[in-house]
C-alpha atoms as a PDB file:
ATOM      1  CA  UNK A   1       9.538 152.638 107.879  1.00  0.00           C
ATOM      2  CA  UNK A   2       5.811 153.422 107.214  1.00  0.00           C
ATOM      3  CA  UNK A   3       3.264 151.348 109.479  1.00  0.00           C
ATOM      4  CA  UNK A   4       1.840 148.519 108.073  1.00  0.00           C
ATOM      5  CA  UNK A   5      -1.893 148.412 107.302  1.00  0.00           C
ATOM      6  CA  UNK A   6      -4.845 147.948 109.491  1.00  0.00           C
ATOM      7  CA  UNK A   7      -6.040 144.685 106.934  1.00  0.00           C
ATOM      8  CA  UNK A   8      -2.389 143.291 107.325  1.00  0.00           C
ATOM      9  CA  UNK A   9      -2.250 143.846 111.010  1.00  0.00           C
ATOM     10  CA  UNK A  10      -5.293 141.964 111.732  1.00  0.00           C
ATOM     11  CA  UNK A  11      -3.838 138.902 109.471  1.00  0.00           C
ATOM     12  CA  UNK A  12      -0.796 138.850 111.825  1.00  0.00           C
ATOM     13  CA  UNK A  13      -2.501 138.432 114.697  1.00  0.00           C
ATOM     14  CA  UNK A  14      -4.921 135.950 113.580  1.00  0.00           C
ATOM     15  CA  UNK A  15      -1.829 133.788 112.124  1.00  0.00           C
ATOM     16  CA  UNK A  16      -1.747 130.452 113.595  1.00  0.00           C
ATOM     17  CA  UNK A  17       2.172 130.445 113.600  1.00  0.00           C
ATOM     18  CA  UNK A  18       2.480 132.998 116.281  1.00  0.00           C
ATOM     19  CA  UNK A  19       4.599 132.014 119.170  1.00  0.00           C
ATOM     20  CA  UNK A  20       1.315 133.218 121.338  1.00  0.00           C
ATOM     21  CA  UNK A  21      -1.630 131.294 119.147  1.00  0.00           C
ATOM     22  CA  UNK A  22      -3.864 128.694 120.038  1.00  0.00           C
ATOM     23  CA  UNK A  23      -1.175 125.495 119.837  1.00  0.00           C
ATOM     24  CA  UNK A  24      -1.768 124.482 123.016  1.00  0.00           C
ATOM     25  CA  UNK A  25      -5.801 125.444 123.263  1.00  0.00           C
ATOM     26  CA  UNK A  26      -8.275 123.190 122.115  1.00  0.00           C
ATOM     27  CA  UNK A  27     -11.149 125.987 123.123  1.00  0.00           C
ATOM     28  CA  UNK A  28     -12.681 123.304 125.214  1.00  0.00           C
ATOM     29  CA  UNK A  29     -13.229 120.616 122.518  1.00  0.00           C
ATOM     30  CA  UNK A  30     -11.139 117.900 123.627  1.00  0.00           C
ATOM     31  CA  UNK A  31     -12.646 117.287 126.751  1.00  0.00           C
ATOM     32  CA  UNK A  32     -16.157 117.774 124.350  1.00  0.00           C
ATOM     33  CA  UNK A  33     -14.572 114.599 122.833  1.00  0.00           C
ATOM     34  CA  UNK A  34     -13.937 113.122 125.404  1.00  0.00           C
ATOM     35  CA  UNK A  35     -17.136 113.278 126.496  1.00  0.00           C
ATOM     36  CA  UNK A  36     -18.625 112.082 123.771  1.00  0.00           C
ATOM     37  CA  UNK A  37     -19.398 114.792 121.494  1.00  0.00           C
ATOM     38  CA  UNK A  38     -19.330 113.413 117.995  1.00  0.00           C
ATOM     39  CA  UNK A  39     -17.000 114.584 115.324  1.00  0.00           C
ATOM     40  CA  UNK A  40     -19.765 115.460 112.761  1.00  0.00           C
ATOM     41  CA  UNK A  41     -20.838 117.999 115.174  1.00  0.00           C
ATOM     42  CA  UNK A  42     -17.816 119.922 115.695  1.00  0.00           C
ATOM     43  CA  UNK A  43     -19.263 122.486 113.413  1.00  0.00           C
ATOM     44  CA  UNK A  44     -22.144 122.572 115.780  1.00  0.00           C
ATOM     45  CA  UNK A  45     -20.003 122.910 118.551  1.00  0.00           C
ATOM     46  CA  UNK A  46     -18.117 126.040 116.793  1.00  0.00           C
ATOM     47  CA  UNK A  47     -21.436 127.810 116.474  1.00  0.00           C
ATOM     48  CA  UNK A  48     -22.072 127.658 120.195  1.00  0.00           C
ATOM     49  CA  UNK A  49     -18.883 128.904 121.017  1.00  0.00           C
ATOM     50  CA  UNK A  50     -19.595 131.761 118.538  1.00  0.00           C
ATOM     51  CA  UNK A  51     -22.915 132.298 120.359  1.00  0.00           C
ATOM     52  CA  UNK A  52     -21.581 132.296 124.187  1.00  0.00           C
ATOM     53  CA  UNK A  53     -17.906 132.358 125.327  1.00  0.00           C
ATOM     54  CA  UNK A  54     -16.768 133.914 121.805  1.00  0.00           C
ATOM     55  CA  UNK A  55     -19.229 136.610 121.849  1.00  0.00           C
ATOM     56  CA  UNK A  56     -18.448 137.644 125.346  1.00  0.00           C
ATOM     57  CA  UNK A  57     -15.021 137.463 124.593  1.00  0.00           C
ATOM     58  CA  UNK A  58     -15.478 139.919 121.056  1.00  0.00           C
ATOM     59  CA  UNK A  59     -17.606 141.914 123.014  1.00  0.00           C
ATOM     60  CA  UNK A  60     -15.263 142.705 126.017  1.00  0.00           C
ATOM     61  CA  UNK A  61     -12.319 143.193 123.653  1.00  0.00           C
ATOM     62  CA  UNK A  62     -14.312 146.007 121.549  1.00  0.00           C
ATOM     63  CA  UNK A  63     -15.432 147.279 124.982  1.00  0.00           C
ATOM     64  CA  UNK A  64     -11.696 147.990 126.229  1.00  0.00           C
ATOM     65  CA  UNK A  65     -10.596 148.980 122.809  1.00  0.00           C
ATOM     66  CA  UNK A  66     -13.488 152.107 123.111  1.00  0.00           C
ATOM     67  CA  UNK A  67     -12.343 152.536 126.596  1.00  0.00           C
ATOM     68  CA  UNK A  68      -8.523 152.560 125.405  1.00  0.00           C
ATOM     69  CA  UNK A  69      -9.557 154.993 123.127  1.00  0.00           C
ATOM     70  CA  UNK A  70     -11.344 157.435 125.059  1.00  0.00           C
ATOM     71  CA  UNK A  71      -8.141 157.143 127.811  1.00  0.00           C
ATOM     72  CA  UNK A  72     -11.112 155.649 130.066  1.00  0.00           C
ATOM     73  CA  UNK A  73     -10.107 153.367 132.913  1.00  0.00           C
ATOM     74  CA  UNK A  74     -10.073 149.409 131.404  1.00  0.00           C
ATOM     75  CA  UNK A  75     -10.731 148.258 135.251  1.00  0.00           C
ATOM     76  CA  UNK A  76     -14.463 148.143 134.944  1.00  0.00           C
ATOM     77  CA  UNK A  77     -14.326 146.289 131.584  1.00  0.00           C
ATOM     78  CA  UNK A  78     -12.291 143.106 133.189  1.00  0.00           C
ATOM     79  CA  UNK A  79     -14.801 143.234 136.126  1.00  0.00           C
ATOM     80  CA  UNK A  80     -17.175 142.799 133.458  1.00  0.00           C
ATOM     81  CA  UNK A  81     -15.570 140.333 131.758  1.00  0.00           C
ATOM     82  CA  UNK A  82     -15.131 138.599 134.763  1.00  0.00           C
ATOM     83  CA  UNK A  83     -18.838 138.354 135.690  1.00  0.00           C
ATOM     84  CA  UNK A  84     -19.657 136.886 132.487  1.00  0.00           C
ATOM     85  CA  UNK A  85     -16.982 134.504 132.716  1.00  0.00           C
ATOM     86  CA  UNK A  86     -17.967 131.933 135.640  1.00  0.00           C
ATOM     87  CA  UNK A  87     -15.606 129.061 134.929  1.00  0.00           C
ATOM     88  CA  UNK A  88     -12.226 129.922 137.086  1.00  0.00           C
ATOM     89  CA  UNK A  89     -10.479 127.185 134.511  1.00  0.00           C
ATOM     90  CA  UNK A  90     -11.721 129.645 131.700  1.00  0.00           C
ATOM     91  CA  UNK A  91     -10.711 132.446 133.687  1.00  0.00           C
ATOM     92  CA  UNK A  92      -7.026 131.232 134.197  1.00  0.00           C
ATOM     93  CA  UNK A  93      -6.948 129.924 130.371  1.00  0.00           C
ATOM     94  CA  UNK A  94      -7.480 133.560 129.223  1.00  0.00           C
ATOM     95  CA  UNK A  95      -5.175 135.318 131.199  1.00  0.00           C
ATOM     96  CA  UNK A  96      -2.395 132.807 130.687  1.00  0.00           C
ATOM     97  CA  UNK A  97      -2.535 133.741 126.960  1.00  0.00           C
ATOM     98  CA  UNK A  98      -3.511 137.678 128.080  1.00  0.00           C
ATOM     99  CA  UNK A  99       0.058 137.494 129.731  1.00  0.00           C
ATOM    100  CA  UNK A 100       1.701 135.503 126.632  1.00  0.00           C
ATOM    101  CA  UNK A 101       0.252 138.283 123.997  1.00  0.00           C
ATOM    102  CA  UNK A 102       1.503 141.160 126.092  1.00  0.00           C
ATOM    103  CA  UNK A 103       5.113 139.847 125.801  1.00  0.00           C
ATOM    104  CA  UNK A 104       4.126 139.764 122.141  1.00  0.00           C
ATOM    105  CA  UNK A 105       2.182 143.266 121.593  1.00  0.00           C
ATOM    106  CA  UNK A 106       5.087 145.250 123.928  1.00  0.00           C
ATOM    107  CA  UNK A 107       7.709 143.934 121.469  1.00  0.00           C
ATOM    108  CA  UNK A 108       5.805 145.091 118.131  1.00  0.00           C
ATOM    109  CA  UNK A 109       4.258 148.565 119.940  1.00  0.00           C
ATOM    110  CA  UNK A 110       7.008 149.629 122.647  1.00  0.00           C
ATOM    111  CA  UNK A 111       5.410 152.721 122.419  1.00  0.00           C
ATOM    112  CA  UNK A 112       1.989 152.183 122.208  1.00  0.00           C
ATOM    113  CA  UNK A 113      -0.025 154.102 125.319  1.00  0.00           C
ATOM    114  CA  UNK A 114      -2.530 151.307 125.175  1.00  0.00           C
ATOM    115  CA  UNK A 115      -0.022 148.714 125.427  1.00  0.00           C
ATOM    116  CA  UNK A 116       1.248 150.408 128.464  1.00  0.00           C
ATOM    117  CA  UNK A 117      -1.903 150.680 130.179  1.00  0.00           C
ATOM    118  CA  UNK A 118      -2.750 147.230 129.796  1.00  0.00           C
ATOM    119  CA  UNK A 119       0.581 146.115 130.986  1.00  0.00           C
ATOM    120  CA  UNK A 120      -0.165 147.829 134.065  1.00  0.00           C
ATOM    121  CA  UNK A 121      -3.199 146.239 135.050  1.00  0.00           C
ATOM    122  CA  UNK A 122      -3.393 143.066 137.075  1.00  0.00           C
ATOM    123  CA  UNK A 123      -3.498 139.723 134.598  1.00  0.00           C
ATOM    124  CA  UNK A 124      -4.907 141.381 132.061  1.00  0.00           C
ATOM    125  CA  UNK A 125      -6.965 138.479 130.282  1.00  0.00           C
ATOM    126  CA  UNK A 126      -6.764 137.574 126.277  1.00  0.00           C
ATOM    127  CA  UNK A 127      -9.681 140.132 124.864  1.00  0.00           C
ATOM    128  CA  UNK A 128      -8.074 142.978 126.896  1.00  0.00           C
ATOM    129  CA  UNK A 129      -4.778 142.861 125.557  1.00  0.00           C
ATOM    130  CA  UNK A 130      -6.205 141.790 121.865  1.00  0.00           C
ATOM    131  CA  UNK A 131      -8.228 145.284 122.249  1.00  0.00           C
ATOM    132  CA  UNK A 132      -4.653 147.077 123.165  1.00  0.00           C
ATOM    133  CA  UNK A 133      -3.448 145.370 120.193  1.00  0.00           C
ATOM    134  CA  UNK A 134      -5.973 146.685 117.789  1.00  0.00           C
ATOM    135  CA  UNK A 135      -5.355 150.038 119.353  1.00  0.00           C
ATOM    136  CA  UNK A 136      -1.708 150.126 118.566  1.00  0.00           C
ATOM    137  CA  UNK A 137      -2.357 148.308 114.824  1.00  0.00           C
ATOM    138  CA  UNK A 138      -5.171 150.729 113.981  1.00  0.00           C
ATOM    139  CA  UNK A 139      -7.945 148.104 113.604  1.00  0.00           C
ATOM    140  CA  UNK A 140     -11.621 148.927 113.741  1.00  0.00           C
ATOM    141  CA  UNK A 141     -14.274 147.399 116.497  1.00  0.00           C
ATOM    142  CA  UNK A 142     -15.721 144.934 113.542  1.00  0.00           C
ATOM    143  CA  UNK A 143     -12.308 144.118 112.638  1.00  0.00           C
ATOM    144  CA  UNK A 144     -11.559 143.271 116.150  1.00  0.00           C
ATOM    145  CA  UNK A 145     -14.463 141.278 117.004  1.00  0.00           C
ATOM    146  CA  UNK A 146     -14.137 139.665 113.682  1.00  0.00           C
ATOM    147  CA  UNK A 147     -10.465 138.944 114.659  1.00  0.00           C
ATOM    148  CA  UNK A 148     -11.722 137.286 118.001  1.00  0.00           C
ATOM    149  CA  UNK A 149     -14.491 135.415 116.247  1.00  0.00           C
ATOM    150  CA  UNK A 150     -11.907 134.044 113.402  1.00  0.00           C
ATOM    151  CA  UNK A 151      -9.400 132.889 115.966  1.00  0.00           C
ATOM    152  CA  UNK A 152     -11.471 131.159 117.909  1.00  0.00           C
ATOM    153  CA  UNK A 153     -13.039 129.204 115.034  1.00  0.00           C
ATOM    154  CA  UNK A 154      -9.152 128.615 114.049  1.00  0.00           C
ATOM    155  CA  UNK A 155      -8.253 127.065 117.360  1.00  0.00           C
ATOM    156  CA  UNK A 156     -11.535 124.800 117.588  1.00  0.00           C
ATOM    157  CA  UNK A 157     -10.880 123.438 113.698  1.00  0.00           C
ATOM    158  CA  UNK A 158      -7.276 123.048 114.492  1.00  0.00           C
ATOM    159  CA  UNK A 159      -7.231 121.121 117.307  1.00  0.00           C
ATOM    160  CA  UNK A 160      -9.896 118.724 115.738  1.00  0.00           C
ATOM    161  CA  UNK A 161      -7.210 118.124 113.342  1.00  0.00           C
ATOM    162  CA  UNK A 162      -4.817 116.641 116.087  1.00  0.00           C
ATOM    163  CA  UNK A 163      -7.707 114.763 117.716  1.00  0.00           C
ATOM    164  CA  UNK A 164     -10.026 113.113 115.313  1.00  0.00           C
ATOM    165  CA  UNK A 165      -8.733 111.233 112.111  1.00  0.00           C
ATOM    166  CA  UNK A 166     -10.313 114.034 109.325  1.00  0.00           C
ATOM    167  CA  UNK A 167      -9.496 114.986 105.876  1.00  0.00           C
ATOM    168  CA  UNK A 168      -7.598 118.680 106.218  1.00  0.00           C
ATOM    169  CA  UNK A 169      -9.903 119.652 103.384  1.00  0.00           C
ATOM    170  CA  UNK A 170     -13.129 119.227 105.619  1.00  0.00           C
ATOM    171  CA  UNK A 171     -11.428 120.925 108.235  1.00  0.00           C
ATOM    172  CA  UNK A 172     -11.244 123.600 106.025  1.00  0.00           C
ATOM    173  CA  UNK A 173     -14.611 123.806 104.420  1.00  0.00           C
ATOM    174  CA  UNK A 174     -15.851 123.887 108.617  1.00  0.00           C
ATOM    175  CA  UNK A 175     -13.762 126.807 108.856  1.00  0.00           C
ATOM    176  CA  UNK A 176     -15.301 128.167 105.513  1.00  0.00           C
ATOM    177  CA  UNK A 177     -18.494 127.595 106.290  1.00  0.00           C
ATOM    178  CA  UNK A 178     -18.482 129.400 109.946  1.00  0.00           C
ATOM    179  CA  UNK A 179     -17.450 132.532 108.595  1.00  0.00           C
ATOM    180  CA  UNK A 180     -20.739 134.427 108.517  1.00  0.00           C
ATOM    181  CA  UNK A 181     -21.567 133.440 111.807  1.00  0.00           C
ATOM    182  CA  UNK A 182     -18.255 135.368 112.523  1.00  0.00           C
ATOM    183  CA  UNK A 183     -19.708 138.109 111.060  1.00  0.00           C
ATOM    184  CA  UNK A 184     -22.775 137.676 112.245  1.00  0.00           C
ATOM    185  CA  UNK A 185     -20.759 138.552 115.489  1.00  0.00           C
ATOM    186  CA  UNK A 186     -18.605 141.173 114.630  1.00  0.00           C
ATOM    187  CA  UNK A 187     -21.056 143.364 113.215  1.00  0.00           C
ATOM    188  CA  UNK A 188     -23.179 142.745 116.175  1.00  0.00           C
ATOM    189  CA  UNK A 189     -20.821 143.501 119.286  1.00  0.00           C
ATOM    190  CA  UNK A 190     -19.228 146.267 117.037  1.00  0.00           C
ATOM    191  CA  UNK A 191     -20.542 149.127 118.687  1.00  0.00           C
ATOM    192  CA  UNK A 192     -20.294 148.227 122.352  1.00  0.00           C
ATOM    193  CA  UNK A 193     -18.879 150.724 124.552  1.00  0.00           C
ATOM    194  CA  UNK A 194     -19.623 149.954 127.514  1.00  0.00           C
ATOM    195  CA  UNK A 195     -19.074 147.360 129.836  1.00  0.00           C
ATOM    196  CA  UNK A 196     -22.537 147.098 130.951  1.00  0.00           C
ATOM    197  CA  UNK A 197     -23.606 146.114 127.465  1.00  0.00           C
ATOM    198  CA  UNK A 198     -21.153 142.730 126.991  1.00  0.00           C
ATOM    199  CA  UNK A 199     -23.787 140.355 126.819  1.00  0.00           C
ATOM    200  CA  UNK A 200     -24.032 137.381 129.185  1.00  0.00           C
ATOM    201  CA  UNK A 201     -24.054 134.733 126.727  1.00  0.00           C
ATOM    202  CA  UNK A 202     -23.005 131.721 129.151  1.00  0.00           C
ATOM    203  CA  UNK A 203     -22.357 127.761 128.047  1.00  0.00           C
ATOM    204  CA  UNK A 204     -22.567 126.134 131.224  1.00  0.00           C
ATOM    205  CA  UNK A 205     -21.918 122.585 129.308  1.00  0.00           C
ATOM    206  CA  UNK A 206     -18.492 123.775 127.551  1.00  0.00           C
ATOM    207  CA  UNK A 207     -17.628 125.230 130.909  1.00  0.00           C
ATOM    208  CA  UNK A 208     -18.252 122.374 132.808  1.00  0.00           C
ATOM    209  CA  UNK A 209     -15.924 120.659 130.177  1.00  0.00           C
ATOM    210  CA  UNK A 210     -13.329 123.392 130.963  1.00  0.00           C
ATOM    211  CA  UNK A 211     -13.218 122.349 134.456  1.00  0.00           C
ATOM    212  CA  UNK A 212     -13.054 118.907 134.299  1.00  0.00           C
ATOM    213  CA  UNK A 213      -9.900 119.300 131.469  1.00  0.00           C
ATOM    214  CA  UNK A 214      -8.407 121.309 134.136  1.00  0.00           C
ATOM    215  CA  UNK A 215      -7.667 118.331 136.480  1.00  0.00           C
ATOM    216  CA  UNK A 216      -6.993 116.002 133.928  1.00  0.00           C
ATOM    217  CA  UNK A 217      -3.916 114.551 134.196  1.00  0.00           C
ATOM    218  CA  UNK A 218      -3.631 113.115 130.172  1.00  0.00           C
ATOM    219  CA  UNK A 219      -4.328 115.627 127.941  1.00  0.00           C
ATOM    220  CA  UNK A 220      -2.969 116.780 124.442  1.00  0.00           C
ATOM    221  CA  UNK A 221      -4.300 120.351 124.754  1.00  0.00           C
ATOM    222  CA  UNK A 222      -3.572 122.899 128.275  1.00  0.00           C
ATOM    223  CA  UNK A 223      -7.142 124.333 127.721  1.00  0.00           C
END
């Protein structure tokens, strides 16, 4: 059986139907509800996100993906990651689905070196094994980032969907209408190879929301 293409590689893992997507993530939004944050400005909110927490998170994943590549050790890129991720509710959010993808990426790559070295790190978090996923599937940095960017833009829209009464179509055009920001991204983390250069893009409001939904006891969304 010949291996699929890099184009329809990246559209699996950005599928929403995945056993390991964003179902139970709200990135953050509904406590942003809850706190007030008007539906109208969910689009605003998506652009943050796009701007902070989703560029550090494109940026570390194209980061280990060059390390991965050039059999370099991924240890100093999680550090990294680590540093520019301050919120420990974050922190836990992202490896909880790191550890969720791996179970996914070692059943479509058994063989994949990348895969393996991920797997043998501590708690690898969500960008690291995304980048040992893109290693295995063939996918480019831009593709990767863009990949990042998309799915994060997916999970935000979708969970506004379960939380706010919206026509789907809406929801859609939001989604539509983020895009080149996601490119805008991609293209600009792209070539990243070190973990030095992951920006430190932080969003102290959205991660004060990501701490408070941590110790909320009613919630429709884990994270």
């Amino acid at each position: 059986m010949s291996a699929p293409s890099a184009g329809l590689v990246a559209h699996l893992l950005a599928d929403a139907r995945l056993p390991v997507a964003g179902h139970t993530q709200s990135a953050t939004l509904e406590p942003a509800l809850v706190a007030g944050l008007p539906a109208d400005r969910i689009p605003d909110y998506v652009r943050l996100r796009l701007r902070t927490v989703t560029r550090v998170e494109a940026a570390t994943a194209v980061v280990a993906l060059s390390h991965q590549r050039s059999g370099r050790d991924l240890r100093p890129v999680v550090e990294a990651w680590q540093a520019r991720t301050p919120s420990a509710a974050m922190r836990a959010t992202a490896r909880t689905q790191g550890k969720a993808l791996l179970r996914l990426v070692a059943r479509l790559w058994p063989e994949s070196a990348a895969v393996h070295a991920v797997a043998a790190l501590s708690a690898p978090p969500r960008p690291i094994v995304l980048a040992a996923a893109a290693d295995a599937g063939g996918l480019s940095p831009v593709a990767l980032a863009g990949l990042v960017g998309y799915d994060d833009v997916q999970t935000v829209i979708s969970a506004a969907l379960k939380l706010t009464p919206m026509d789907p179509v809406v929801a859609a055009q939001w989604v539509h209408h983020a895009l080149p920001e996601v490119d805008t991204l991609a293209v600009a983390v792209a070539t990243l190879t070190r973990p030095g250069g992951i920006p430190a893009s932080g969003a102290p409001q959205i991660e004060a929301w990501a701490e408070a939904h941590a110790v909320t006891p009613r919630r429709l969304f884990s994270a």
